[in-house]
Protein backbone atom coordinates (compact mmCIF):
# COMPACT_ATOMS: atom_id res chain seq x y z
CA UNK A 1 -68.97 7.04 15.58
CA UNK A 2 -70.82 6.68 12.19
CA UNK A 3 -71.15 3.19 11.00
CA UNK A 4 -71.31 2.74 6.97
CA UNK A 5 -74.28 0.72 6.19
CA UNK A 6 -73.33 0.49 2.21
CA UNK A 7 -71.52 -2.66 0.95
CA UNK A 8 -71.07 -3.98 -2.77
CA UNK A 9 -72.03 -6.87 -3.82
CA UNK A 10 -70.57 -8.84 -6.82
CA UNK A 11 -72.02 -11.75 -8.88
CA UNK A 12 -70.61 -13.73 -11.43
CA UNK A 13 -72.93 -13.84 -14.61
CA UNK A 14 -73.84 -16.33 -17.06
CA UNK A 15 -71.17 -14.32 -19.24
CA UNK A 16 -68.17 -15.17 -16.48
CA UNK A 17 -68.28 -10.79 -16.15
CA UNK A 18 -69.11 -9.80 -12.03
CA UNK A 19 -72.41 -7.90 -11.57
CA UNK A 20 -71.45 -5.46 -8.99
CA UNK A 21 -74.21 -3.66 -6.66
CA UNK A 22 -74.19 -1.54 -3.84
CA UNK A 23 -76.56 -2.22 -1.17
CA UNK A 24 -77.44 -0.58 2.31
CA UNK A 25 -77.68 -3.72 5.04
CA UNK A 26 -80.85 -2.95 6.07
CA UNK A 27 -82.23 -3.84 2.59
CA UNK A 28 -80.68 -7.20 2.17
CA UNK A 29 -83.78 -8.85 1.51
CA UNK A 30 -83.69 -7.02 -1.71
CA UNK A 31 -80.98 -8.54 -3.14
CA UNK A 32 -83.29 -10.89 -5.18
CA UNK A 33 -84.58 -8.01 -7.09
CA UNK A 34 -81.19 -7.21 -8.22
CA UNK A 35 -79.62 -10.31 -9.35
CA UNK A 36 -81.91 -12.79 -10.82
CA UNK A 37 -79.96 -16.14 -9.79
CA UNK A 38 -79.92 -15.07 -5.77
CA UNK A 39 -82.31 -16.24 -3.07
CA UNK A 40 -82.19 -15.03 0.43
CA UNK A 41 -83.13 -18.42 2.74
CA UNK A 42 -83.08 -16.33 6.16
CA UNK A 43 -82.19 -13.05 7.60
CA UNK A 44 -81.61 -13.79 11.18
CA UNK A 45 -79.64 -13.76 14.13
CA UNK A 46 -77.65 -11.10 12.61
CA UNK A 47 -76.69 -13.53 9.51
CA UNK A 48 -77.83 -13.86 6.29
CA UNK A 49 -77.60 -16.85 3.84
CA UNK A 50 -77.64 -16.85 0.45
CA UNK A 51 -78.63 -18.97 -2.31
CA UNK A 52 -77.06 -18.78 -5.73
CA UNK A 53 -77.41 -20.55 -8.58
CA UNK A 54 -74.03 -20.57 -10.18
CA UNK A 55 -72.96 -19.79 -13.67
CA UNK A 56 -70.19 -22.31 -14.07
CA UNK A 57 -71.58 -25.78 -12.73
CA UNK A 58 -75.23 -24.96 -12.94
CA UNK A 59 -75.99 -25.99 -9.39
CA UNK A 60 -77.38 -24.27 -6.02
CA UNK A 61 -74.61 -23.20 -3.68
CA UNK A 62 -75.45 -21.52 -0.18
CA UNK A 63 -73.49 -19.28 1.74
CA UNK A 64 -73.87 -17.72 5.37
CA UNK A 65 -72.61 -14.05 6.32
CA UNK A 66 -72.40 -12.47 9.68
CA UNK A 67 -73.59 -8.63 9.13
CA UNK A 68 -71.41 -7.35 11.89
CA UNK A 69 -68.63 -8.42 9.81
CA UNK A 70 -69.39 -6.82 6.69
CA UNK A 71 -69.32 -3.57 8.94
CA UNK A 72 -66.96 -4.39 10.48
CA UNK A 73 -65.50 -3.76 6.92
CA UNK A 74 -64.53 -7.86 5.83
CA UNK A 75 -65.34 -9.17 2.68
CA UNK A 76 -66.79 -12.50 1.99
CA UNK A 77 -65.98 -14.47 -0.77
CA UNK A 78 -67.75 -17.14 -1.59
CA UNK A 79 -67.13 -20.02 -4.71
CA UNK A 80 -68.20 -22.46 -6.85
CA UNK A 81 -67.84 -25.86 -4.56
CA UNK A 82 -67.09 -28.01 -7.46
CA UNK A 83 -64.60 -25.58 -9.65
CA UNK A 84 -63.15 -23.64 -6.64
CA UNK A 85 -63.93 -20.48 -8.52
CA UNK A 86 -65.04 -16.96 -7.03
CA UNK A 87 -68.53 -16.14 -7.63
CA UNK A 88 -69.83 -13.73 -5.12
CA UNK A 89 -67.81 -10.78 -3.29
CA UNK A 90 -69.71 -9.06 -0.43
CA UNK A 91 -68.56 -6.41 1.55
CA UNK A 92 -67.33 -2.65 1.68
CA UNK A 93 -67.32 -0.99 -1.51
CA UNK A 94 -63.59 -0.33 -2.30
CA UNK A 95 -62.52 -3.98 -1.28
CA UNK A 96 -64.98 -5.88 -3.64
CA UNK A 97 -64.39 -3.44 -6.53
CA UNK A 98 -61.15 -4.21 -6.10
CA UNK A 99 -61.26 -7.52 -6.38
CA UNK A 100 -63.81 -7.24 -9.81
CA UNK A 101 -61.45 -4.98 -11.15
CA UNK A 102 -58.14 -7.48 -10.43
CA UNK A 103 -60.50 -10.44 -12.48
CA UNK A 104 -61.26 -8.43 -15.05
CA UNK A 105 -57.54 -7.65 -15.75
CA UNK A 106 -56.52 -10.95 -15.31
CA UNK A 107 -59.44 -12.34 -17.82
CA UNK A 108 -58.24 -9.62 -20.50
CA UNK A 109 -54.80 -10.63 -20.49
CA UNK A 110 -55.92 -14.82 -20.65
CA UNK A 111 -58.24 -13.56 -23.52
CA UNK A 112 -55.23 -11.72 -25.11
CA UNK A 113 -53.36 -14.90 -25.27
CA UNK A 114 -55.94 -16.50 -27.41
């Protein structure tokens, strides 16, 4: 059986547009070095938490993953506490450009209105 190692991961940016990366597991505690406003607290017990600094209330929210779950193909989602906005997506490729893609469509046709 061959496991896929590569997930995408998507971060909201200051502009409200998703940053999308793709990422092999094993190099999680690079994702700093890809998006500025991310800090990795831990990488243990086959979890992983995340700290981002989010672009719509300005503070610190954490998050904590299980890895088998991400290859096990789920995708995370994770918000801003105090809006209830998306601003991460973690997990297999197709799913979280899915997802970007669906929010950018939606944000074109709100900006359309104006």
């Amino acid at each position: 059986m061959i496991i896929d190692t590569v997930v995408s991961i998507a971060i909201k940016n200051s502009m409200a547009q998703y940053d999308m990366k793709k990422i092999y597991i094993f190099n999680f505690k690079d994702i700093p070095k890809l998006f500025n406003n991310v800090d990795i607290k831990y990488i243990e017990n086959n979890k992983i938490n995340l700290r981002i600094k989010c672009p719509i209330c300005g503070e610190y929210h954490c998050y904590e993953y299980k890895i088998n779950s991400l290859i096990e193909g789920t995708m995370m989602i994770g918000g801003c506490e105090k809006i209830g906005l998306p601003i991460i997506f973690l997990g297999k490729s197709e799913k979280v450009e899915g997802k970007v893609n669906k929010y950018k469509e939606i944000n074109k046709k709100i900006y359309a209105m104006f």
